[in-house]
C-alpha atoms as a PDB file:
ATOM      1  CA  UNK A   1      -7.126-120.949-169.348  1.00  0.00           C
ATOM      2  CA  UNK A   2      -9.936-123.153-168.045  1.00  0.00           C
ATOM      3  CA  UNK A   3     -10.928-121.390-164.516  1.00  0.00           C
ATOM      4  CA  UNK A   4     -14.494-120.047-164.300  1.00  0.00           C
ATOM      5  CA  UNK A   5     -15.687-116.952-164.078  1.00  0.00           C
ATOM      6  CA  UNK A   6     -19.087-117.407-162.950  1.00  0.00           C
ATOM      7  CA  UNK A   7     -20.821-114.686-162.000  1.00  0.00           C
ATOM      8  CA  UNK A   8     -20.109-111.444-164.098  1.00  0.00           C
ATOM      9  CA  UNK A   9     -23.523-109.812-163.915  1.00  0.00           C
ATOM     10  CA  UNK A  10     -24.480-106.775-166.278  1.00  0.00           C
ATOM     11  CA  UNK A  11     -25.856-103.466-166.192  1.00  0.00           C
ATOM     12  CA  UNK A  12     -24.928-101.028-168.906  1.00  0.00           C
ATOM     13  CA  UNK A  13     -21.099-100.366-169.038  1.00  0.00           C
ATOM     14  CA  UNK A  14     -20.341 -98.435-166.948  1.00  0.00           C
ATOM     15  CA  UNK A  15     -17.926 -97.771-159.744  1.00  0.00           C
ATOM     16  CA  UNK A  16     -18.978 -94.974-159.058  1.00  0.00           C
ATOM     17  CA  UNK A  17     -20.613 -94.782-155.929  1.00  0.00           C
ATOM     18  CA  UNK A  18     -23.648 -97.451-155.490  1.00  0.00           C
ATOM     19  CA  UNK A  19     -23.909-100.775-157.508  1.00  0.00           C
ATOM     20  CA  UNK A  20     -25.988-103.533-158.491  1.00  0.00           C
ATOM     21  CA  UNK A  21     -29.010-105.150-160.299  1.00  0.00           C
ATOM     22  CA  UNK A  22     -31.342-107.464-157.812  1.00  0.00           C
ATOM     23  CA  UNK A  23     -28.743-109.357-155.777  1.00  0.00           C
ATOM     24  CA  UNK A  24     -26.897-105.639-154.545  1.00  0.00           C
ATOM     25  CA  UNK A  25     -27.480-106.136-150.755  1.00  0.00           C
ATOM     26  CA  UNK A  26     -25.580-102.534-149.314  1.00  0.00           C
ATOM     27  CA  UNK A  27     -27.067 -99.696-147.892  1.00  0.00           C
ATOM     28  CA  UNK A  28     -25.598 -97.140-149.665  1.00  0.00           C
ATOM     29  CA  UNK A  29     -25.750 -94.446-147.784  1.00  0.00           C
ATOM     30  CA  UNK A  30     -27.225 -94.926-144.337  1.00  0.00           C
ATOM     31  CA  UNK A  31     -24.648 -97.380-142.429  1.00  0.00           C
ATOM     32  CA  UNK A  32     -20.888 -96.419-143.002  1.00  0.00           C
ATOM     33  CA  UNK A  33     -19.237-100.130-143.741  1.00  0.00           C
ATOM     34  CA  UNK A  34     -15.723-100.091-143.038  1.00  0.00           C
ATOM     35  CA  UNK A  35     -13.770-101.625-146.700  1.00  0.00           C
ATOM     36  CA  UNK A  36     -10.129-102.043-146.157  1.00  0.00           C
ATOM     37  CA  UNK A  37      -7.992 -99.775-148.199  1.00  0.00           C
ATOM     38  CA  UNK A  38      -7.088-101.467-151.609  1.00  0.00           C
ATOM     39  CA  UNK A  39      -3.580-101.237-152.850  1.00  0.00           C
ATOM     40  CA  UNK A  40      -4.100-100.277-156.581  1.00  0.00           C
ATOM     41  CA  UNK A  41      -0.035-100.485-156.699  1.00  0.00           C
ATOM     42  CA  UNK A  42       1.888 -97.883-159.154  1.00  0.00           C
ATOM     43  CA  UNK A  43      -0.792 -95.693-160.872  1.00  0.00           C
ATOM     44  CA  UNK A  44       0.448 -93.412-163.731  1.00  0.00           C
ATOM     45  CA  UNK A  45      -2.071 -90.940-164.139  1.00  0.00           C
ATOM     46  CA  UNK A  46      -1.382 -88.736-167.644  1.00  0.00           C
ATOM     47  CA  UNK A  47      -2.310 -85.560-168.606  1.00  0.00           C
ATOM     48  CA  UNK A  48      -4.141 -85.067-170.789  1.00  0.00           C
ATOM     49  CA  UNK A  49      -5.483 -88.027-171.798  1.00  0.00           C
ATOM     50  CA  UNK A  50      -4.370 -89.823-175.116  1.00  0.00           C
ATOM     51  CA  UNK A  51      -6.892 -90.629-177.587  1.00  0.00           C
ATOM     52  CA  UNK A  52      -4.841 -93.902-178.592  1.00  0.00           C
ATOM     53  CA  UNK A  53      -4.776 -95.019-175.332  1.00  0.00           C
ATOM     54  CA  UNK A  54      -7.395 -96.876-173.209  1.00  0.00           C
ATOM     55  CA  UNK A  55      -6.840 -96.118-169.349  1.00  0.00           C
ATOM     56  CA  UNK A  56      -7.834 -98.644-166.384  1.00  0.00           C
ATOM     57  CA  UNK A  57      -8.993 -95.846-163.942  1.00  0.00           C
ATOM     58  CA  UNK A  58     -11.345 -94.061-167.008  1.00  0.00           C
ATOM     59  CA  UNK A  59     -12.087 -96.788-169.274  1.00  0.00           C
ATOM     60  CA  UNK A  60     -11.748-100.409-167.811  1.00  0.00           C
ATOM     61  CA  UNK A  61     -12.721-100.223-164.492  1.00  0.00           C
ATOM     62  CA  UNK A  62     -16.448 -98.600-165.219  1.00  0.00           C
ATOM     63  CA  UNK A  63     -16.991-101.927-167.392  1.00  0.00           C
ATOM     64  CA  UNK A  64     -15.952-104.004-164.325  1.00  0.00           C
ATOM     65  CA  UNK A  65     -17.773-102.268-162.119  1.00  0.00           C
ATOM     66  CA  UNK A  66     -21.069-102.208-163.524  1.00  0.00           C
ATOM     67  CA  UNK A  67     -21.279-105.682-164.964  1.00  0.00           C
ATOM     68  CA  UNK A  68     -18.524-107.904-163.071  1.00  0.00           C
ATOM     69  CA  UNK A  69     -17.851-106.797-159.373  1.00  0.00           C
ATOM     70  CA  UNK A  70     -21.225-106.380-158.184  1.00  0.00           C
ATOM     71  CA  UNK A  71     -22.476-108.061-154.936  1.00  0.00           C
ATOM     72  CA  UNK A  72     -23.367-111.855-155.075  1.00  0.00           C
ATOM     73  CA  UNK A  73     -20.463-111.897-157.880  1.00  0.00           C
ATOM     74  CA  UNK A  74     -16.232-110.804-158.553  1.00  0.00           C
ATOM     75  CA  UNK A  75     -16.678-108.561-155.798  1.00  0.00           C
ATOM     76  CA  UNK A  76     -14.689-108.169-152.142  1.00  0.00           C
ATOM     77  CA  UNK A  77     -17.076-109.863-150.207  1.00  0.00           C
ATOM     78  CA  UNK A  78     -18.268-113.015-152.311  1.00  0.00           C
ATOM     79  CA  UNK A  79     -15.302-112.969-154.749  1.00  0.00           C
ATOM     80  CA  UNK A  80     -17.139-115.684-156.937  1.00  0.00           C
ATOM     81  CA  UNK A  81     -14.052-118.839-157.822  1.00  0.00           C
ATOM     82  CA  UNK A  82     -12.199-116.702-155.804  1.00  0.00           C
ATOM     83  CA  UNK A  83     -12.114-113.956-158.558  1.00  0.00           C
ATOM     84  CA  UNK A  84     -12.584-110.242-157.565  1.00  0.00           C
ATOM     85  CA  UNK A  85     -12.808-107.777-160.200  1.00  0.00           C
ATOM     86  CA  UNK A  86     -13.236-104.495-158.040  1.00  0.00           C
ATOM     87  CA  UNK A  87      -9.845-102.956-158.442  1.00  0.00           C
ATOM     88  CA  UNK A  88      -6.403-103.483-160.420  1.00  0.00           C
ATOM     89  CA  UNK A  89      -4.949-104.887-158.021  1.00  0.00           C
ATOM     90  CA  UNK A  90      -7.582-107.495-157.475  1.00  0.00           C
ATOM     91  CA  UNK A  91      -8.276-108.221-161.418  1.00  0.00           C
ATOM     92  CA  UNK A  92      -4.282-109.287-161.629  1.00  0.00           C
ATOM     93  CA  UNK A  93      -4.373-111.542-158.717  1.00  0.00           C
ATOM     94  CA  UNK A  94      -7.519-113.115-159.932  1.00  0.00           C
ATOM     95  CA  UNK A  95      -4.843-114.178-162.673  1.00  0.00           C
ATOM     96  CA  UNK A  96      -7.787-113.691-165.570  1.00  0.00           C
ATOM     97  CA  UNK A  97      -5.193-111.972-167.717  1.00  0.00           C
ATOM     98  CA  UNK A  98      -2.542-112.406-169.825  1.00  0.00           C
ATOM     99  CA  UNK A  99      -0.949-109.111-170.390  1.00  0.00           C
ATOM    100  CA  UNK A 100      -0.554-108.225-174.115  1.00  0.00           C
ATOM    101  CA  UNK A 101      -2.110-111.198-175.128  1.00  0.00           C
ATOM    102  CA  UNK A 102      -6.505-110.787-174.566  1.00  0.00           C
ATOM    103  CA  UNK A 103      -7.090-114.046-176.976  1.00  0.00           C
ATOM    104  CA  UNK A 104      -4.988-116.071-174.023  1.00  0.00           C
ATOM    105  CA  UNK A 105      -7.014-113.906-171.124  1.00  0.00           C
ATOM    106  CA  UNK A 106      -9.250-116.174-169.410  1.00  0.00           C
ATOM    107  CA  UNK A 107     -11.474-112.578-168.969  1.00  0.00           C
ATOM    108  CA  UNK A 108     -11.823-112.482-172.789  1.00  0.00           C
ATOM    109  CA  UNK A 109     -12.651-116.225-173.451  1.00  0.00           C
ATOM    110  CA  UNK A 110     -15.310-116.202-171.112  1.00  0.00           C
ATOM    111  CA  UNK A 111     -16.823-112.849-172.591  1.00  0.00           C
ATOM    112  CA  UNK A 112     -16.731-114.346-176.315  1.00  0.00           C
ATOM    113  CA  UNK A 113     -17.663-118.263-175.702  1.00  0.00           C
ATOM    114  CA  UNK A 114     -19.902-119.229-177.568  1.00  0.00           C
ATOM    115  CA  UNK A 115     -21.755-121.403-174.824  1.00  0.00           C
ATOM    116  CA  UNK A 116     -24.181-119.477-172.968  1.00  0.00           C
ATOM    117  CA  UNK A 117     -23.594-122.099-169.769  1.00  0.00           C
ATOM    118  CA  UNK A 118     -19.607-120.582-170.207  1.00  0.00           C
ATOM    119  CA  UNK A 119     -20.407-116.947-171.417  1.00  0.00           C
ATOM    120  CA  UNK A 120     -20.148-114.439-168.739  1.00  0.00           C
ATOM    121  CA  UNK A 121     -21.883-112.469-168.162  1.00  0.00           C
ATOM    122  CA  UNK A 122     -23.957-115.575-167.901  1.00  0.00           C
ATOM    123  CA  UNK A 123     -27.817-115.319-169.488  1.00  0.00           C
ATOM    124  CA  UNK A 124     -30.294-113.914-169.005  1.00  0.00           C
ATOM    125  CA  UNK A 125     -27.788-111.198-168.533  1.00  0.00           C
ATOM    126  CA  UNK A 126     -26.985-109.312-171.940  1.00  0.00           C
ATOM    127  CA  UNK A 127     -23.351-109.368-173.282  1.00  0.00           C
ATOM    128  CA  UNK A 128     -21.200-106.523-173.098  1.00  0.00           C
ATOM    129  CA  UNK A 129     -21.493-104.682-175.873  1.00  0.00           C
ATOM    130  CA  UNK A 130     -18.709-104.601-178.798  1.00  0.00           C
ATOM    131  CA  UNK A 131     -17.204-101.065-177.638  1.00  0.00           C
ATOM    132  CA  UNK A 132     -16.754-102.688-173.963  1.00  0.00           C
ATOM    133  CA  UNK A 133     -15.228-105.611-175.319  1.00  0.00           C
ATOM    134  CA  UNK A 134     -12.958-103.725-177.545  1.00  0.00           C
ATOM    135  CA  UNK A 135     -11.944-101.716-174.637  1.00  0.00           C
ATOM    136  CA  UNK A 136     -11.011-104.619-172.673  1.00  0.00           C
ATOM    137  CA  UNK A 137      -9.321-106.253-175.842  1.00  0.00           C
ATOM    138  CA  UNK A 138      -6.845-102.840-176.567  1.00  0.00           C
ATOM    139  CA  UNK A 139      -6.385-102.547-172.656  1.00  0.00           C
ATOM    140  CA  UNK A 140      -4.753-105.797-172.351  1.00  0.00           C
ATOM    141  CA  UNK A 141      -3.206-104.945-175.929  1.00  0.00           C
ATOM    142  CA  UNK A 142      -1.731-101.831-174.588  1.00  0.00           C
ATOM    143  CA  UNK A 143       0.087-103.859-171.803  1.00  0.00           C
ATOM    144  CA  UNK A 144      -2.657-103.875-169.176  1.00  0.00           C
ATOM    145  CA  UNK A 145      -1.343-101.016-167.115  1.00  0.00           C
ATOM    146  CA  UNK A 146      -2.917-100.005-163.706  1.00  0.00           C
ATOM    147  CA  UNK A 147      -3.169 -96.100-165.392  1.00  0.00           C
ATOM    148  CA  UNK A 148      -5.504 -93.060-165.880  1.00  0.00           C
ATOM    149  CA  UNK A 149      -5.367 -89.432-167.055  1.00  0.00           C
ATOM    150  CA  UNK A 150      -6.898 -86.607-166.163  1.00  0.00           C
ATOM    151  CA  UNK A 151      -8.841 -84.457-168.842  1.00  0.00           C
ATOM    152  CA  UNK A 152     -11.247 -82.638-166.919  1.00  0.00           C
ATOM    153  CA  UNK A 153     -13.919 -79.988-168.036  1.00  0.00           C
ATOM    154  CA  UNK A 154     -15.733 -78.670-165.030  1.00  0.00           C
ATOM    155  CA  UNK A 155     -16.931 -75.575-166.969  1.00  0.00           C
ATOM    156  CA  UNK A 156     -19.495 -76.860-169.487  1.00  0.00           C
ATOM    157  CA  UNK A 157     -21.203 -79.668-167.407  1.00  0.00           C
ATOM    158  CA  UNK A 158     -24.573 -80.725-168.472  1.00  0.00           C
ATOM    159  CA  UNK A 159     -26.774 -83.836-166.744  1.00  0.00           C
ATOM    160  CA  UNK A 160     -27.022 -85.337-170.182  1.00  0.00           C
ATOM    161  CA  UNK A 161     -23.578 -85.076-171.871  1.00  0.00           C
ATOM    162  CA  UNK A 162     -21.646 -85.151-167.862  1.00  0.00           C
ATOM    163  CA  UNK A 163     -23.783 -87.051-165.012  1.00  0.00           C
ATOM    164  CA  UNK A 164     -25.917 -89.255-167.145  1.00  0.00           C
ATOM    165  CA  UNK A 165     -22.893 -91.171-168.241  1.00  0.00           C
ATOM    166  CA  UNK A 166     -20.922 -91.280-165.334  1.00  0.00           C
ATOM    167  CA  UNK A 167     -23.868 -92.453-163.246  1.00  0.00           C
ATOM    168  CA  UNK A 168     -24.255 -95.297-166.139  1.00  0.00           C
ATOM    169  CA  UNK A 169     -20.932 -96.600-165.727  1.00  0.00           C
ATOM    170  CA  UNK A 170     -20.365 -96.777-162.048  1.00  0.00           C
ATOM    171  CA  UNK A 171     -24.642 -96.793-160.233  1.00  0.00           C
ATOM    172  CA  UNK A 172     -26.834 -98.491-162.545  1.00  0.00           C
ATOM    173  CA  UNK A 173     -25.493-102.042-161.586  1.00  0.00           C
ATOM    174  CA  UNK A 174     -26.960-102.083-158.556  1.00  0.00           C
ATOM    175  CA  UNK A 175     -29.279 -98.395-158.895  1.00  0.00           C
ATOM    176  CA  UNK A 176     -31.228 -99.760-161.089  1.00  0.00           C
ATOM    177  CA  UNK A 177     -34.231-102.739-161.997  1.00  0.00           C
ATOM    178  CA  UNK A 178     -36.990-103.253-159.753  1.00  0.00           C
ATOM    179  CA  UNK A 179     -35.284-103.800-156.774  1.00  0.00           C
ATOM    180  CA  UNK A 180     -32.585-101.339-156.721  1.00  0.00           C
ATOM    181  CA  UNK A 181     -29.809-101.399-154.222  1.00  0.00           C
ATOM    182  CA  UNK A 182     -31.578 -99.804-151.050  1.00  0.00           C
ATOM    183  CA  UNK A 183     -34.643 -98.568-152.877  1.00  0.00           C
ATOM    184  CA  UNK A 184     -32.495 -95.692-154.438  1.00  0.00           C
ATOM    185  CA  UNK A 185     -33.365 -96.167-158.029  1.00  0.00           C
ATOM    186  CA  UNK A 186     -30.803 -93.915-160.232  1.00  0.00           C
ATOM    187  CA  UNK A 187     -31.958 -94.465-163.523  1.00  0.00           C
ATOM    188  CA  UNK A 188     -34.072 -91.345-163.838  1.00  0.00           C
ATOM    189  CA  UNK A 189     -33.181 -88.179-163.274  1.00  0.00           C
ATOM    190  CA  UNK A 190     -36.050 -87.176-160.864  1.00  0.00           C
ATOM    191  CA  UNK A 191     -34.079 -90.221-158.995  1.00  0.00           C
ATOM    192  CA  UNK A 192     -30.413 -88.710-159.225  1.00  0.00           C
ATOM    193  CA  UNK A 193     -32.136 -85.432-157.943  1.00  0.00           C
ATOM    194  CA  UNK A 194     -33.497 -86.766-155.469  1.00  0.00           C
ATOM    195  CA  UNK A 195     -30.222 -88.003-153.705  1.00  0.00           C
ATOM    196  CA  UNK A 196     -28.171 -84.730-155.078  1.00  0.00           C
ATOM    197  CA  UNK A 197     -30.867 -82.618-153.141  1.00  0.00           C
ATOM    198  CA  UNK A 198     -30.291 -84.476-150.120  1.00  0.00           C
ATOM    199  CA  UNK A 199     -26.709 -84.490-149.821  1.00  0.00           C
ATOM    200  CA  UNK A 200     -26.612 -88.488-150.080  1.00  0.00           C
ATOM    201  CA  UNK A 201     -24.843 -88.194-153.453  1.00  0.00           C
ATOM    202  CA  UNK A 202     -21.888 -86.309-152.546  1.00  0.00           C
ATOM    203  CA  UNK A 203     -22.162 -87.682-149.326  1.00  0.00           C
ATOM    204  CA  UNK A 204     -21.011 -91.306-150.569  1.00  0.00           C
ATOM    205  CA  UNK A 205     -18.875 -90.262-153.435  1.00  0.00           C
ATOM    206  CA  UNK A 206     -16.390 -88.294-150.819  1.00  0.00           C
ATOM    207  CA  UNK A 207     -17.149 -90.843-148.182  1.00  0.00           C
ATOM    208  CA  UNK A 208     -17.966 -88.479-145.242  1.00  0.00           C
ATOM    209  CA  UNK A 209     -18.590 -89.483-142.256  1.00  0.00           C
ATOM    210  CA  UNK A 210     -22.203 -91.195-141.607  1.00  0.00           C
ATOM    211  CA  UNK A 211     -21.813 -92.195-145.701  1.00  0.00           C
ATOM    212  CA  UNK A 212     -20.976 -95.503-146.639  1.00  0.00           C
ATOM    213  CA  UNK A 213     -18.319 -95.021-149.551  1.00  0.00           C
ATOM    214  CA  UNK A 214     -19.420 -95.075-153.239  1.00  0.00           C
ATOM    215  CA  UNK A 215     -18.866 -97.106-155.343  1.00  0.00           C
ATOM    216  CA  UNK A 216     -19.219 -99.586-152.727  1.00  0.00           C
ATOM    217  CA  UNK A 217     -16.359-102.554-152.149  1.00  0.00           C
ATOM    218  CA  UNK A 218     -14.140-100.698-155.093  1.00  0.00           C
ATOM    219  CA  UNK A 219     -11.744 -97.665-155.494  1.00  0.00           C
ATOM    220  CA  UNK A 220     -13.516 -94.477-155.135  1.00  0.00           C
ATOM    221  CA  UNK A 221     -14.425 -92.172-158.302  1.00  0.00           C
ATOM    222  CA  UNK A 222     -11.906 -90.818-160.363  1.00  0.00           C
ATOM    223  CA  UNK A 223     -11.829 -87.193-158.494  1.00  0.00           C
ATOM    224  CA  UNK A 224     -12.403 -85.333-161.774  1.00  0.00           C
ATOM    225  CA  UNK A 225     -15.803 -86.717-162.245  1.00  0.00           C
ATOM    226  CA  UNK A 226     -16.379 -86.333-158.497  1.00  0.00           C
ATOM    227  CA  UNK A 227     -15.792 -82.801-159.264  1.00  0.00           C
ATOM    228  CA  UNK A 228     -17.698 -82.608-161.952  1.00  0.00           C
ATOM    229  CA  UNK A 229     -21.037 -84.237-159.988  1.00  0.00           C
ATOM    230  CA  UNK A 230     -20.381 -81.581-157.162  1.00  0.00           C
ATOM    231  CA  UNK A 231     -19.862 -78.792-159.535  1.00  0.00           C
ATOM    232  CA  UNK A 232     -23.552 -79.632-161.105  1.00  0.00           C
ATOM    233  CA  UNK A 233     -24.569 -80.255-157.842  1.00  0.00           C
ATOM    234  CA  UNK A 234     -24.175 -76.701-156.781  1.00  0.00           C
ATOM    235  CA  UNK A 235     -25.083 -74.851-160.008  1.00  0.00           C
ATOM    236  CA  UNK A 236     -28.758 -76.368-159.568  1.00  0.00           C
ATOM    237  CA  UNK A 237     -28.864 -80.331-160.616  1.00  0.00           C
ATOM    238  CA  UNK A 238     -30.229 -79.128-163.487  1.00  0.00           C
ATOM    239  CA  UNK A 239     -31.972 -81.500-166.386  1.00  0.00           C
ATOM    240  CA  UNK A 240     -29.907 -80.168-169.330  1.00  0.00           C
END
């Protein structure tokens, strides 16, 4: 598997609803931008969700997200070699995976080459990390099935254990770095307050009118952690 994957940039694993490092170009919540439905195709969704298994919705699609399908790279609009990583639909017509087999997944060669001018994410971009790349590895493993499951606690919801992570998986590709996706820098807290306060946040994760849909160019947020960032939302946004 020789095609190139060229432009897989990275920001901390983790489509939720704003992404990119310096070459994120949207406005993320000022100008609505009208992105064609994607058809995801059959989507089991279990619940609850199966320790032993590793789910596209929870667990592969944050990884993509944040370090692959960000503007300027595997994304809708610039689809770098033609690849576009922003959905499951759109990661199996790339045709960067072999299912069962990751060592034969054009995907996983290009994560583990060994030459940085081949490696993607390309320097001076870090890796992914050993826990993403495992994830990939088993998902592909497990049969590379367009699935998710739905485990959701909206009762004990903290900004540290809850929002922190889910705003690392999906925001900080483009939220993040000195020039964050339209100057909304979501790396702090005082910076996810200040778009909770203000509506902006739930705004573009339910993709009401006058909001430009979050994560941008990709399916929306699972709607458990949607409910979870409302639910903290209206008990305060507090820093616990």
């Amino acid at each position: 598997m020789n095609g190139t994957m060229r432009c897989m940039g990275v920001a901390a694993i983790s489509i939720f609803f704003l992404l990119s490092t310096q070459s994120c170009k949207h406005d993320p919540f000022g100008i609505v931008v009208d992105i064609p439905g994607i058809d995801t195709g059959t989507n089991v969704i279990q619940d609850p969700c199966d320790p032993d298994s590793i789910y596209f919705e929870n667990d592969v699609l944050p990884i993509l997200v944040s370090n692959c399908a960000i503007s300027g790279c595997h994304d809708p609009e610039e689809h770098e070699e033609g690849i576009i990583l922003s959905s499951y639909e759109d990661v199996m017509n790339s045709d960067v995976i072999e299912n069962g087999d990751p060592f034969d997944s054009e995907m996983i060669e290009k994560i583990l080459d060994d030459d940085l001018d081949d490696r993607m994410p390309p320097p001076p971009n870090a890796p992914l990390s050993s826990d993403e790349v495992n994830i990939l590895i088993a998902w592909i493993e497990q049969g590379a099935l367009n699935n998710g499951c739905e485990d959701c606690d909206t009762a004990a919801i903290t900004y540290s254990g809850t929002i922190s992570p889910i705003i690392n998986s999906y925001c900080l590709g483009c939220h993040s770095g000195s020039e964050p996706s339209g100057e909304i820098d979501l790396s702090t807290y005082g910076g996810v307050l200040d778009v909770a306060e203000s509506g902006q946040l739930e705004g573009a994760l339910n993709g009401y009118s006058g909001f430009t849909q979050m994560p941008f160019g990709s399916d929306p947020l699972p709607q458990c952690k949607i409910d979870q960032i409302v639910t903290w939302i209206e008990s305060g946004s507090l820093n616990n």
